[in-house]
N, C-alpha and C. Protein backbone atom coordinates (compact mmCIF):
# COMPACT_ATOMS: atom_id res chain seq x y z
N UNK A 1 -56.20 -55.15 -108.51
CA UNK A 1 -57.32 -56.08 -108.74
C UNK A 1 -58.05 -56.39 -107.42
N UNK A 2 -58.82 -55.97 -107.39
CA UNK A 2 -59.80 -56.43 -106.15
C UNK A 2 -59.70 -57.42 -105.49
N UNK A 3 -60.82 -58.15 -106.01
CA UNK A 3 -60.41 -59.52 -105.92
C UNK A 3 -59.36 -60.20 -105.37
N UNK A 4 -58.13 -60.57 -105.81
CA UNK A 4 -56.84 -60.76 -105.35
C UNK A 4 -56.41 -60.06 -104.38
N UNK A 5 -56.80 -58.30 -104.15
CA UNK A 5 -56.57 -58.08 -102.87
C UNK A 5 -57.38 -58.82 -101.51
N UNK A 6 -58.67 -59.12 -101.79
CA UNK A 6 -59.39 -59.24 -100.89
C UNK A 6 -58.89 -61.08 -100.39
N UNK A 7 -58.60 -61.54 -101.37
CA UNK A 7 -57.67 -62.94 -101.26
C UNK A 7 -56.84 -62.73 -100.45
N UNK A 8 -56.01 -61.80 -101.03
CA UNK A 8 -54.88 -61.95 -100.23
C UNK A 8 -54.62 -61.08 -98.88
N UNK A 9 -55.48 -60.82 -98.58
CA UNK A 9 -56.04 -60.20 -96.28
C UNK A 9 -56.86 -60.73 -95.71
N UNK A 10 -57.42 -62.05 -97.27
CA UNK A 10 -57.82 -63.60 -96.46
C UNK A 10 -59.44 -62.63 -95.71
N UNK A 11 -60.38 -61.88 -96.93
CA UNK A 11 -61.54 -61.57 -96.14
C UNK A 11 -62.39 -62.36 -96.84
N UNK A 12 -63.87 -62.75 -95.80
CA UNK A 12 -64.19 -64.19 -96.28
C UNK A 12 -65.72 -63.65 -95.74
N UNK A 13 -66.84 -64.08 -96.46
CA UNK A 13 -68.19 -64.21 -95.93
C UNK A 13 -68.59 -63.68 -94.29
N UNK A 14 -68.84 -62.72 -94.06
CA UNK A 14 -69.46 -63.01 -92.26
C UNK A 14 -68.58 -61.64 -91.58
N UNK A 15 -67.87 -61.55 -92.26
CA UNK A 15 -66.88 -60.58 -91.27
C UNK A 15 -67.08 -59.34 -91.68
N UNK A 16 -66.82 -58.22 -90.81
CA UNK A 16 -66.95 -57.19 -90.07
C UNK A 16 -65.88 -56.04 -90.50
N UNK A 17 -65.76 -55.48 -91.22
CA UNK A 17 -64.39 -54.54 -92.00
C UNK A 17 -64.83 -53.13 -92.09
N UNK A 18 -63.70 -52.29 -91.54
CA UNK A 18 -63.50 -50.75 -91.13
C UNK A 18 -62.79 -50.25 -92.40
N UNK A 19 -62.79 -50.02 -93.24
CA UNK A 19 -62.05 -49.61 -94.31
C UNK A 19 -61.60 -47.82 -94.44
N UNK A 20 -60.63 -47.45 -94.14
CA UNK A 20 -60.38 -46.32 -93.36
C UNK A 20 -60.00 -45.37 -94.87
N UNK A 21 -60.48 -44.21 -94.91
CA UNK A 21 -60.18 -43.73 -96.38
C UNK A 21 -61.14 -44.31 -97.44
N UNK A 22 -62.47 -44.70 -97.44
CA UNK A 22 -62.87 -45.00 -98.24
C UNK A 22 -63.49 -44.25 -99.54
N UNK A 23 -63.47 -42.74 -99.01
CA UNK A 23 -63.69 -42.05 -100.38
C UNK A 23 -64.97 -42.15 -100.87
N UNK A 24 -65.12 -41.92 -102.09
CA UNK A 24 -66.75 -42.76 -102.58
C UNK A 24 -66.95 -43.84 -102.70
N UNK A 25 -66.08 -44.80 -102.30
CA UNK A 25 -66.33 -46.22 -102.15
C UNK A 25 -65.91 -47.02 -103.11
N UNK A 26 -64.99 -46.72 -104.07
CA UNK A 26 -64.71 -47.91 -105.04
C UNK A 26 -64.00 -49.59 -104.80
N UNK A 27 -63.32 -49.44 -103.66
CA UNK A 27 -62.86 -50.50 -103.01
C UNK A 27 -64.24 -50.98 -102.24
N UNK A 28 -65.27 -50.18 -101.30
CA UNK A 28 -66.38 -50.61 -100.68
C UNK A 28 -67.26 -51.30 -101.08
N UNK A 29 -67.24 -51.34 -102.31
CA UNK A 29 -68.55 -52.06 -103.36
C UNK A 29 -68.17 -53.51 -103.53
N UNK A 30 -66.42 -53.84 -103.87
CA UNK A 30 -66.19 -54.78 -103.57
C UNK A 30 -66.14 -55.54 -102.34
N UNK A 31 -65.48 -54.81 -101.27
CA UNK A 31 -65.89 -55.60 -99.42
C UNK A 31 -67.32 -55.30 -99.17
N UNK A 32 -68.41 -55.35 -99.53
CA UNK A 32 -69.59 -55.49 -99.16
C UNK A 32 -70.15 -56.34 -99.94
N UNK A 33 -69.85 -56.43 -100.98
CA UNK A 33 -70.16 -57.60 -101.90
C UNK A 33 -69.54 -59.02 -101.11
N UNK A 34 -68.14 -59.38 -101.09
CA UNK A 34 -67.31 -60.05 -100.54
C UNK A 34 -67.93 -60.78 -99.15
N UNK A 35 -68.02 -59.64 -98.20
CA UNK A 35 -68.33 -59.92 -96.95
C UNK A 35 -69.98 -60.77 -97.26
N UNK A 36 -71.04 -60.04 -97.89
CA UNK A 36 -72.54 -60.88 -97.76
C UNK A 36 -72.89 -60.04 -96.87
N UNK A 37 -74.50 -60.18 -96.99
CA UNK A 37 -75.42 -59.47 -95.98
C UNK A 37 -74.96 -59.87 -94.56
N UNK A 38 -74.51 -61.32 -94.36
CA UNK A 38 -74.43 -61.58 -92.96
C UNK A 38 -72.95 -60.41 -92.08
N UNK A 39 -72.22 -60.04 -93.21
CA UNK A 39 -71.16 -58.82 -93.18
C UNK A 39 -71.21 -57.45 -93.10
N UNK A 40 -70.31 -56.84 -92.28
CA UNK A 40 -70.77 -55.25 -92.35
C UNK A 40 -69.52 -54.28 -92.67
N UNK A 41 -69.15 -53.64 -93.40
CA UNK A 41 -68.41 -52.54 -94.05
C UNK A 41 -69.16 -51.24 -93.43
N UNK A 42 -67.44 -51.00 -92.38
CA UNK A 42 -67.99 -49.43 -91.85
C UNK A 42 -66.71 -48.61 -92.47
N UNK A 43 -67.82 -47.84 -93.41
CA UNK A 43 -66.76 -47.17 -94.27
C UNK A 43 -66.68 -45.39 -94.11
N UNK A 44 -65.06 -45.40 -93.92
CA UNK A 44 -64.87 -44.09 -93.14
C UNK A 44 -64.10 -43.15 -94.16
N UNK A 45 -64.09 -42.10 -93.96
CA UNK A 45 -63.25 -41.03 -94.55
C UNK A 45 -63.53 -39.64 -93.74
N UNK A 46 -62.85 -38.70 -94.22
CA UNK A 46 -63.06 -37.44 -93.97
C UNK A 46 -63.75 -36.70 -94.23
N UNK A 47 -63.95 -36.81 -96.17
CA UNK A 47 -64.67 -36.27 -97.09
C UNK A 47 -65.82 -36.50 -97.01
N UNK A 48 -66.91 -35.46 -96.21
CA UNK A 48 -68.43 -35.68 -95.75
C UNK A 48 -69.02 -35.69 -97.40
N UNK A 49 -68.23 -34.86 -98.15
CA UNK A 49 -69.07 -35.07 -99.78
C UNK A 49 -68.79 -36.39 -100.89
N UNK A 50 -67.63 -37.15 -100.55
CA UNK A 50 -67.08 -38.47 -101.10
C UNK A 50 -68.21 -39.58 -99.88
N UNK A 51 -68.57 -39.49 -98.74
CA UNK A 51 -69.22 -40.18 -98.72
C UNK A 51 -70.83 -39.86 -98.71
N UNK A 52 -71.17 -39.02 -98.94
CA UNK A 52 -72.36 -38.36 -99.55
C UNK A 52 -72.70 -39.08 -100.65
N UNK A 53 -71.52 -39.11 -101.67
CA UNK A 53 -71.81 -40.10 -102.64
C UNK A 53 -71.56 -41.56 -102.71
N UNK A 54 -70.78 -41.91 -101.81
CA UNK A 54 -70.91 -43.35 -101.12
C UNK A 54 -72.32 -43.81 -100.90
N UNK A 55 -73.22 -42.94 -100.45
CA UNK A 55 -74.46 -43.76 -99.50
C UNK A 55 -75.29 -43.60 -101.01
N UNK A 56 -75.31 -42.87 -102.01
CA UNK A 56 -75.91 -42.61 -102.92
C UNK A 56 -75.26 -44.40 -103.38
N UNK A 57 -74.16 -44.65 -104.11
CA UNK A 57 -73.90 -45.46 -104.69
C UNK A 57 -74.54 -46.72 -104.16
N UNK A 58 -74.60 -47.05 -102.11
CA UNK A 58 -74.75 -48.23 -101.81
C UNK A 58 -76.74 -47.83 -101.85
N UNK A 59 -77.00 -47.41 -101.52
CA UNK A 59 -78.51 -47.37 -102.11
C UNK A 59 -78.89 -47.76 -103.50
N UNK A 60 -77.90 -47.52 -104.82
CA UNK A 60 -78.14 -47.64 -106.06
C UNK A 60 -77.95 -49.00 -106.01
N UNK A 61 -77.03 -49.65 -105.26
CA UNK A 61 -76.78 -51.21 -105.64
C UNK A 61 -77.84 -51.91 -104.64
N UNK A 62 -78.33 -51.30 -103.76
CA UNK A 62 -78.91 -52.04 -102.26
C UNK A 62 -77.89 -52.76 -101.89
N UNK A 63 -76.99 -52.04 -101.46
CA UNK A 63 -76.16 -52.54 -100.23
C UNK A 63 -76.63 -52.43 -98.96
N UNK A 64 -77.36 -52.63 -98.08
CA UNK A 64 -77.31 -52.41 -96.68
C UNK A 64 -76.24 -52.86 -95.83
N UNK A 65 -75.40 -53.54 -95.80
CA UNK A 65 -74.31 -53.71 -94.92
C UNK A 65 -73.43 -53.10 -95.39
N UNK A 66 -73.61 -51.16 -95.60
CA UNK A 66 -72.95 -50.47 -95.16
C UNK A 66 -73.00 -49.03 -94.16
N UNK A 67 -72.13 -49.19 -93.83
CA UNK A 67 -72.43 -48.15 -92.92
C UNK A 67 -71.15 -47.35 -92.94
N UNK A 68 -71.97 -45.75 -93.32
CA UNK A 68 -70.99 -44.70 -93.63
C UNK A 68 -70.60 -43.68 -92.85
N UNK A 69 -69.30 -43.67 -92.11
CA UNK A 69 -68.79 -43.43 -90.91
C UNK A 69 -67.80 -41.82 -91.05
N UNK A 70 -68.46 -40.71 -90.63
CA UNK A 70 -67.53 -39.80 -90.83
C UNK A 70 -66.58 -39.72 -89.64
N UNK A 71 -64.69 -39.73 -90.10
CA UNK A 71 -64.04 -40.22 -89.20
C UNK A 71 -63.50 -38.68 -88.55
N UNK A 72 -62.48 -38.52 -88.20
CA UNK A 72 -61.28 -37.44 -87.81
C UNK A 72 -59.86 -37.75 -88.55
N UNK A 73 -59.22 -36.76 -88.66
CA UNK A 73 -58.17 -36.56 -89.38
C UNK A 73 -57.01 -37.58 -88.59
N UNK A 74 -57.56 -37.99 -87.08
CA UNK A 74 -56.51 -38.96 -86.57
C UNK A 74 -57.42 -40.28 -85.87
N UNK A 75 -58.23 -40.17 -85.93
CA UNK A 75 -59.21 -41.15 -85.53
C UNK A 75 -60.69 -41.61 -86.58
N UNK A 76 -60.54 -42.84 -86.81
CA UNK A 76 -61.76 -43.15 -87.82
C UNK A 76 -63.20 -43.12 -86.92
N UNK A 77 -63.28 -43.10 -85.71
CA UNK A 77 -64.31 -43.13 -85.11
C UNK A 77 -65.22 -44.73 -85.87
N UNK A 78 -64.17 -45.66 -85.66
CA UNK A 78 -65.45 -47.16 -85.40
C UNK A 78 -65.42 -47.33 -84.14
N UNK A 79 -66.14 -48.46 -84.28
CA UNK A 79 -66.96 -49.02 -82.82
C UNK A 79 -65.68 -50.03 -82.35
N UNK A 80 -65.52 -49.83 -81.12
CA UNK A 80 -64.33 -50.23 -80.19
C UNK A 80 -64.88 -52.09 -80.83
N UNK A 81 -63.85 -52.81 -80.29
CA UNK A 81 -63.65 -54.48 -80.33
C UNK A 81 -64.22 -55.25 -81.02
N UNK A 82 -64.62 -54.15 -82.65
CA UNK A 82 -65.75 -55.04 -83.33
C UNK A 82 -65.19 -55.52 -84.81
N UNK A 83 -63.90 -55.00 -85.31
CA UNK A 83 -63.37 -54.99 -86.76
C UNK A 83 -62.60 -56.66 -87.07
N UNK A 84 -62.84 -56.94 -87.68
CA UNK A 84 -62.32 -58.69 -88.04
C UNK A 84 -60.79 -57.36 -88.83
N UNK A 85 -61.23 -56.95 -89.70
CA UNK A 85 -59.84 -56.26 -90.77
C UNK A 85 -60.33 -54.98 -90.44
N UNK A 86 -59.68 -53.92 -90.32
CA UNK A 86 -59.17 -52.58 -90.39
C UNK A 86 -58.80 -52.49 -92.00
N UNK A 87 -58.67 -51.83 -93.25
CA UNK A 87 -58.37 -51.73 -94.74
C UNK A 87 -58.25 -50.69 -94.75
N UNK A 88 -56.90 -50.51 -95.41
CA UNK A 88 -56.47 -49.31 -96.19
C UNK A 88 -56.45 -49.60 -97.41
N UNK A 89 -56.15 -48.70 -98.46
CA UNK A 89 -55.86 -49.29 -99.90
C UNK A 89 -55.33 -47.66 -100.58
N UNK A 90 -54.21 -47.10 -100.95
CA UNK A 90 -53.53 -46.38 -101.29
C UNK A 90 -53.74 -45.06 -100.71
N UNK A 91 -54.13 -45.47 -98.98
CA UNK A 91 -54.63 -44.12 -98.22
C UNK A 91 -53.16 -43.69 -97.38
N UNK A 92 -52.49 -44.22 -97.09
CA UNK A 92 -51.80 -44.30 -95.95
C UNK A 92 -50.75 -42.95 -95.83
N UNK A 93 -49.84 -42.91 -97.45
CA UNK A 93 -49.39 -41.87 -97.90
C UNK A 93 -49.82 -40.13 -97.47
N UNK A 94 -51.63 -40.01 -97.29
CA UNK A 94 -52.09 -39.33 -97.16
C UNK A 94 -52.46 -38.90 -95.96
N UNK A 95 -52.11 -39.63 -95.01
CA UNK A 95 -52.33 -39.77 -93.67
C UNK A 95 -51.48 -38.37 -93.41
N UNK A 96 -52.24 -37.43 -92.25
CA UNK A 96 -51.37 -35.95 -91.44
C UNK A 96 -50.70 -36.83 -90.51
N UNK A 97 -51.38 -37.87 -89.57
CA UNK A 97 -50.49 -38.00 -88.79
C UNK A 97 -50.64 -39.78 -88.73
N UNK A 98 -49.83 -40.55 -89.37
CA UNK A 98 -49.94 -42.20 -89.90
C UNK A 98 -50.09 -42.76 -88.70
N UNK A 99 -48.71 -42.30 -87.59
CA UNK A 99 -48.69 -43.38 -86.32
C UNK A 99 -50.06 -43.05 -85.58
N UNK A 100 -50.61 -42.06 -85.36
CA UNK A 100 -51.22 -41.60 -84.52
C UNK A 100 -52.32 -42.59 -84.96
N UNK A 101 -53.26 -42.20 -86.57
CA UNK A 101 -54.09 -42.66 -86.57
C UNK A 101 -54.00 -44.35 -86.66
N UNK A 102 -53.04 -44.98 -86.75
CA UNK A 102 -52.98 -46.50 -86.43
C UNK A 102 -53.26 -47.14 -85.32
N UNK A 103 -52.73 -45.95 -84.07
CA UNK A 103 -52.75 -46.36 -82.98
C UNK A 103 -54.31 -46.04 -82.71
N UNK A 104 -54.95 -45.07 -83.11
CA UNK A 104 -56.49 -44.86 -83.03
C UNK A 104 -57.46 -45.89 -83.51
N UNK A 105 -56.88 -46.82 -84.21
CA UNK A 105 -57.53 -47.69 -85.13
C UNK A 105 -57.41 -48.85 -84.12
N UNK A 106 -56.66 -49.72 -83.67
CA UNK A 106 -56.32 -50.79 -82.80
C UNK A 106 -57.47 -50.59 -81.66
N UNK A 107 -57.77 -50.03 -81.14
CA UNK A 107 -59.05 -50.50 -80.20
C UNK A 107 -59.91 -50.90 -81.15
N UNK A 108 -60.02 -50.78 -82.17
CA UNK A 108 -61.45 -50.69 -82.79
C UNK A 108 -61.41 -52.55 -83.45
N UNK A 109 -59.99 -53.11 -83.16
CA UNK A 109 -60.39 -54.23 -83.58
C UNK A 109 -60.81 -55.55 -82.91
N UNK A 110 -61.70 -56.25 -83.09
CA UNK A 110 -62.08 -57.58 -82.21
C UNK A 110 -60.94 -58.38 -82.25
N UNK A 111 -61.39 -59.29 -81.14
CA UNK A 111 -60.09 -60.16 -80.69
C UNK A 111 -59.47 -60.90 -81.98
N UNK A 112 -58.46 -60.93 -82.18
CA UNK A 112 -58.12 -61.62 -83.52
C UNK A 112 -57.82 -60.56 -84.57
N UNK A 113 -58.51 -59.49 -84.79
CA UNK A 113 -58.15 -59.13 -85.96
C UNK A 113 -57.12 -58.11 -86.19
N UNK A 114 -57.08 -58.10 -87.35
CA UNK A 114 -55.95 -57.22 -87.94
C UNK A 114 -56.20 -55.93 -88.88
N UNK A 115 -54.65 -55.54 -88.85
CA UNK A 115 -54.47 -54.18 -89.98
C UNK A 115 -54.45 -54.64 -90.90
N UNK A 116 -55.06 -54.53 -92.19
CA UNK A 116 -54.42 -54.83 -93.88
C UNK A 116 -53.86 -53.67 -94.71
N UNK A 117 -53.17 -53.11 -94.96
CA UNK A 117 -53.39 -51.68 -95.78
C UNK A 117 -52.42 -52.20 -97.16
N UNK A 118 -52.52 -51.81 -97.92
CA UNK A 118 -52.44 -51.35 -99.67
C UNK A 118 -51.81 -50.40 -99.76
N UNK A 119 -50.38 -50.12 -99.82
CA UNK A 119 -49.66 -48.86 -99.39
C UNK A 119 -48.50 -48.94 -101.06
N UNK A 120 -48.57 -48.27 -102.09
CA UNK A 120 -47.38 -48.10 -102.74
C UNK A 120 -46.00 -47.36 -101.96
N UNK A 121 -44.64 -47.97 -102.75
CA UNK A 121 -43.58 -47.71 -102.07
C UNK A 121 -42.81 -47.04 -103.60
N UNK A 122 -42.08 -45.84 -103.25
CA UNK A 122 -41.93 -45.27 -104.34
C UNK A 122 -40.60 -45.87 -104.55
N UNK A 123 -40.09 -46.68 -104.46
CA UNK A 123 -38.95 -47.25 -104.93
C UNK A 123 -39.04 -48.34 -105.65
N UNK A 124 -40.92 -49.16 -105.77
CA UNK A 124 -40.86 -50.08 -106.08
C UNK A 124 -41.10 -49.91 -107.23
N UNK A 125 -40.07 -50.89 -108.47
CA UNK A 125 -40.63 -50.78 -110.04
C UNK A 125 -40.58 -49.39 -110.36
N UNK A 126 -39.63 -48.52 -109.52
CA UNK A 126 -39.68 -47.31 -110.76
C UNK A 126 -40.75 -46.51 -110.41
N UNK A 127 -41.08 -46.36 -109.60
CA UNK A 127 -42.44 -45.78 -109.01
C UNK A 127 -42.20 -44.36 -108.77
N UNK A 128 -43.25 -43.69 -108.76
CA UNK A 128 -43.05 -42.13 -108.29
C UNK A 128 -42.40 -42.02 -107.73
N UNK A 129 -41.50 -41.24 -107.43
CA UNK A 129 -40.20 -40.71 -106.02
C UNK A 129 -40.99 -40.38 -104.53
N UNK A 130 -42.60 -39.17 -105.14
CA UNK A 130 -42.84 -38.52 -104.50
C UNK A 130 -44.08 -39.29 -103.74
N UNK A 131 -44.37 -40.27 -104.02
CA UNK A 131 -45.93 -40.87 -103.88
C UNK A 131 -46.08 -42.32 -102.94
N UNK A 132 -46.36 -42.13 -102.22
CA UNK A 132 -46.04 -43.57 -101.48
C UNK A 132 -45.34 -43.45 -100.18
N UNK A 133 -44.92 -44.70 -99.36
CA UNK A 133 -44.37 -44.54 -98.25
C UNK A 133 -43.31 -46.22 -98.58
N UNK A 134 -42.37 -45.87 -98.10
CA UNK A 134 -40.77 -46.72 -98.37
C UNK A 134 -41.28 -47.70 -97.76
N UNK A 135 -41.03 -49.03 -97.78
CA UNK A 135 -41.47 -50.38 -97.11
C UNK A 135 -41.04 -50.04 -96.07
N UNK A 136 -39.48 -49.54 -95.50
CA UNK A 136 -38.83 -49.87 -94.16
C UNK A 136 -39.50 -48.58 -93.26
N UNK A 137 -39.69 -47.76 -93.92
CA UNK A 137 -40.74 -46.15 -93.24
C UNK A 137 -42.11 -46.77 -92.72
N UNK A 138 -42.54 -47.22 -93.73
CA UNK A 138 -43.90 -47.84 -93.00
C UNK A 138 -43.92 -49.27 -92.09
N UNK A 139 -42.87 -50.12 -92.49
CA UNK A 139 -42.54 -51.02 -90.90
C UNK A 139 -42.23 -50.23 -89.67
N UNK A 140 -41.05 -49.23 -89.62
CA UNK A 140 -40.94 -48.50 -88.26
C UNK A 140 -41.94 -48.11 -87.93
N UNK A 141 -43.20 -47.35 -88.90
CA UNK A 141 -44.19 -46.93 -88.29
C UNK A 141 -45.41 -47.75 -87.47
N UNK A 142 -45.51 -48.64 -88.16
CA UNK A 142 -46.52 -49.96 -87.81
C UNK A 142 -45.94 -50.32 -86.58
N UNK A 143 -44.66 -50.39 -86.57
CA UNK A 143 -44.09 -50.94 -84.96
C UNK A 143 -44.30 -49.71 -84.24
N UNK A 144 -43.88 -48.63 -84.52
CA UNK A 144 -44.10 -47.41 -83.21
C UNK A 144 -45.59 -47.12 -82.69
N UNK A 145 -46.49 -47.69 -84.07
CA UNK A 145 -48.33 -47.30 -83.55
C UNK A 145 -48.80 -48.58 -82.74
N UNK A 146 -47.76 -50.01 -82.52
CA UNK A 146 -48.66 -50.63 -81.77
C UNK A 146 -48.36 -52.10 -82.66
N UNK A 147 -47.68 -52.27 -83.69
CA UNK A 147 -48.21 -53.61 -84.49
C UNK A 147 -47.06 -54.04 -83.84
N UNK A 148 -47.14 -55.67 -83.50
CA UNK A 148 -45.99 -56.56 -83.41
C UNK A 148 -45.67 -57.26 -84.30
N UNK A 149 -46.59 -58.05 -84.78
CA UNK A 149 -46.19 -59.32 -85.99
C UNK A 149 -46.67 -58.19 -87.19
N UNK A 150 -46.16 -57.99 -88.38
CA UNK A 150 -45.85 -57.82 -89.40
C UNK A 150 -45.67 -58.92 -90.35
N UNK A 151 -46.73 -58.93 -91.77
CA UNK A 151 -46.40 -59.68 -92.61
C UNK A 151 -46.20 -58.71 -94.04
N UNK A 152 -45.39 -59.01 -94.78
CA UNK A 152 -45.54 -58.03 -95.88
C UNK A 152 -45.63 -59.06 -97.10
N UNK A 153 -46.26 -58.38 -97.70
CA UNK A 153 -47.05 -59.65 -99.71
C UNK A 153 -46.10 -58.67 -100.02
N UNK A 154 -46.08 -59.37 -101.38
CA UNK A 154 -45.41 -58.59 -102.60
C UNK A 154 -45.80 -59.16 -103.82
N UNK A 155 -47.33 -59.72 -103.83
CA UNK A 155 -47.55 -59.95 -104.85
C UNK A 155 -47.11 -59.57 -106.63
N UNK A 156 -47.07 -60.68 -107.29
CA UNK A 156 -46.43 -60.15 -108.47
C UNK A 156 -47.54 -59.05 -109.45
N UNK A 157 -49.01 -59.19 -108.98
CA UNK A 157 -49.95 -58.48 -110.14
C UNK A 157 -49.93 -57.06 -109.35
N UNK A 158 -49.33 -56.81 -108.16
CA UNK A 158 -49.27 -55.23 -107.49
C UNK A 158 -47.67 -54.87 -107.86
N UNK A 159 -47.82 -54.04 -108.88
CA UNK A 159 -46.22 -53.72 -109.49
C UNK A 159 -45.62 -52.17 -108.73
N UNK A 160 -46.14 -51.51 -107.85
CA UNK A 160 -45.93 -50.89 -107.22
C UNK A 160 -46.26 -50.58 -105.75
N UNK A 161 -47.04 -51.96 -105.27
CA UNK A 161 -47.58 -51.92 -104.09
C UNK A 161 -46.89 -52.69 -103.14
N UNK A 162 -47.34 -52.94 -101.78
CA UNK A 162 -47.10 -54.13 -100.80
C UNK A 162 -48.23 -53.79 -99.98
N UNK A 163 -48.28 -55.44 -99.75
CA UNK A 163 -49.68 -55.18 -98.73
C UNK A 163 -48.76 -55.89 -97.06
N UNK A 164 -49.36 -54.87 -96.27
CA UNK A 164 -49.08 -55.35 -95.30
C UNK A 164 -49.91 -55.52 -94.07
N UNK A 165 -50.19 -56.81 -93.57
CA UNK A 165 -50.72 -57.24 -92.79
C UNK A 165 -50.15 -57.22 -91.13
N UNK A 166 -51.33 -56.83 -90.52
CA UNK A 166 -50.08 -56.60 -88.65
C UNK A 166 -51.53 -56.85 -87.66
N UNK A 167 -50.69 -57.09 -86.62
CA UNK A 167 -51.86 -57.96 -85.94
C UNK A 167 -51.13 -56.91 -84.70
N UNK A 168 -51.93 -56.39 -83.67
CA UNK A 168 -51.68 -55.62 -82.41
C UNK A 168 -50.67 -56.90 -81.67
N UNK A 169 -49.96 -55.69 -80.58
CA UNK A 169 -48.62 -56.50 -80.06
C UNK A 169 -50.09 -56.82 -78.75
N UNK A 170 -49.06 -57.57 -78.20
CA UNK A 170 -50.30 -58.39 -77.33
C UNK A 170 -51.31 -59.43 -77.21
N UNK A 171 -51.10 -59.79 -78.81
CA UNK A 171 -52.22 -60.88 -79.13
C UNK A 171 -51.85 -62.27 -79.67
């Protein structure tokens, strides 16, 4: 549920979000909505033809506070010290190289902000075996790319997810 995700990584009017994996944007429509014109969604992926149809979609709605960012397979290519949230949402799994590109992501955030990502764990609820990344796999990783504080949700309406929130060591 949208919504409730965007509750719960606490994104609010005004702020500034890198959403890494965004694909054609189905999560983007909601953080640009969310955020307000005074907000900007720089939305990245790989797929030059998923966001081909991204810019099609935010033109159909008149979104202008987005901006569609073709990244690298280990680097999203945003703008250094400017991200309030960094967002993933069932990308992470798919990641070639997870630590690497986390650690690529952390310059890119302004003072204060954080990682949020949306990661299923295949152990949770019976979940795929093959699909997802293990809660304790993706804490070691978050600590080896750079995160210190770690928070993990476990909301009850995400029956196969956890969201986890991490703020760069140093801050």
């Amino acid at each position: 549920p949208p919504e409730a995700i965007m509750d719960a990584i606490d994104l609010r009017p005004g702020m500034v979000v890198g959403e890494i994996g965004a694909g054609s944007g189905r999560m983007t429509m909601w953080l640009a909505q969310r955020v307000g014109p005074e907000g900007k969604i720089y939305a990245n992926d790989i797929d030059e033809g998923a966001l081909a149809h991204l810019r099609q979609r935010c033109k159909e709605h008149g979104l202008t506070n987005v901006v569609v960012v073709l990244g690298e397979v280990t680097d999203p290519e945003l703008p250094a010290g400017t991200i309030d949230i960094a967002f993933m949402i069932n990308v992470y799994h798919h990641l070639d190289k997870p630590v690497k590109m986390i650690r690529d992501t952390l310059p890119c955030l302004a003072p204060g902000g954080v990682l949020a990502i949306v990661e299923c764990d295949p152990g949770k609820d019976g979940f795929h075996p093959d699909h997802g990344t293990p809660v304790e796999e993706m804490l070691a990783q978050l600590k080896e790319a750079g995160l210190a504080e770690i928070e993990v949700i476990d909301p009850p309406w995400l029956r196969h997810d956890y969201i986890y929130i991490g703020r760069p060591a140093g801050e």
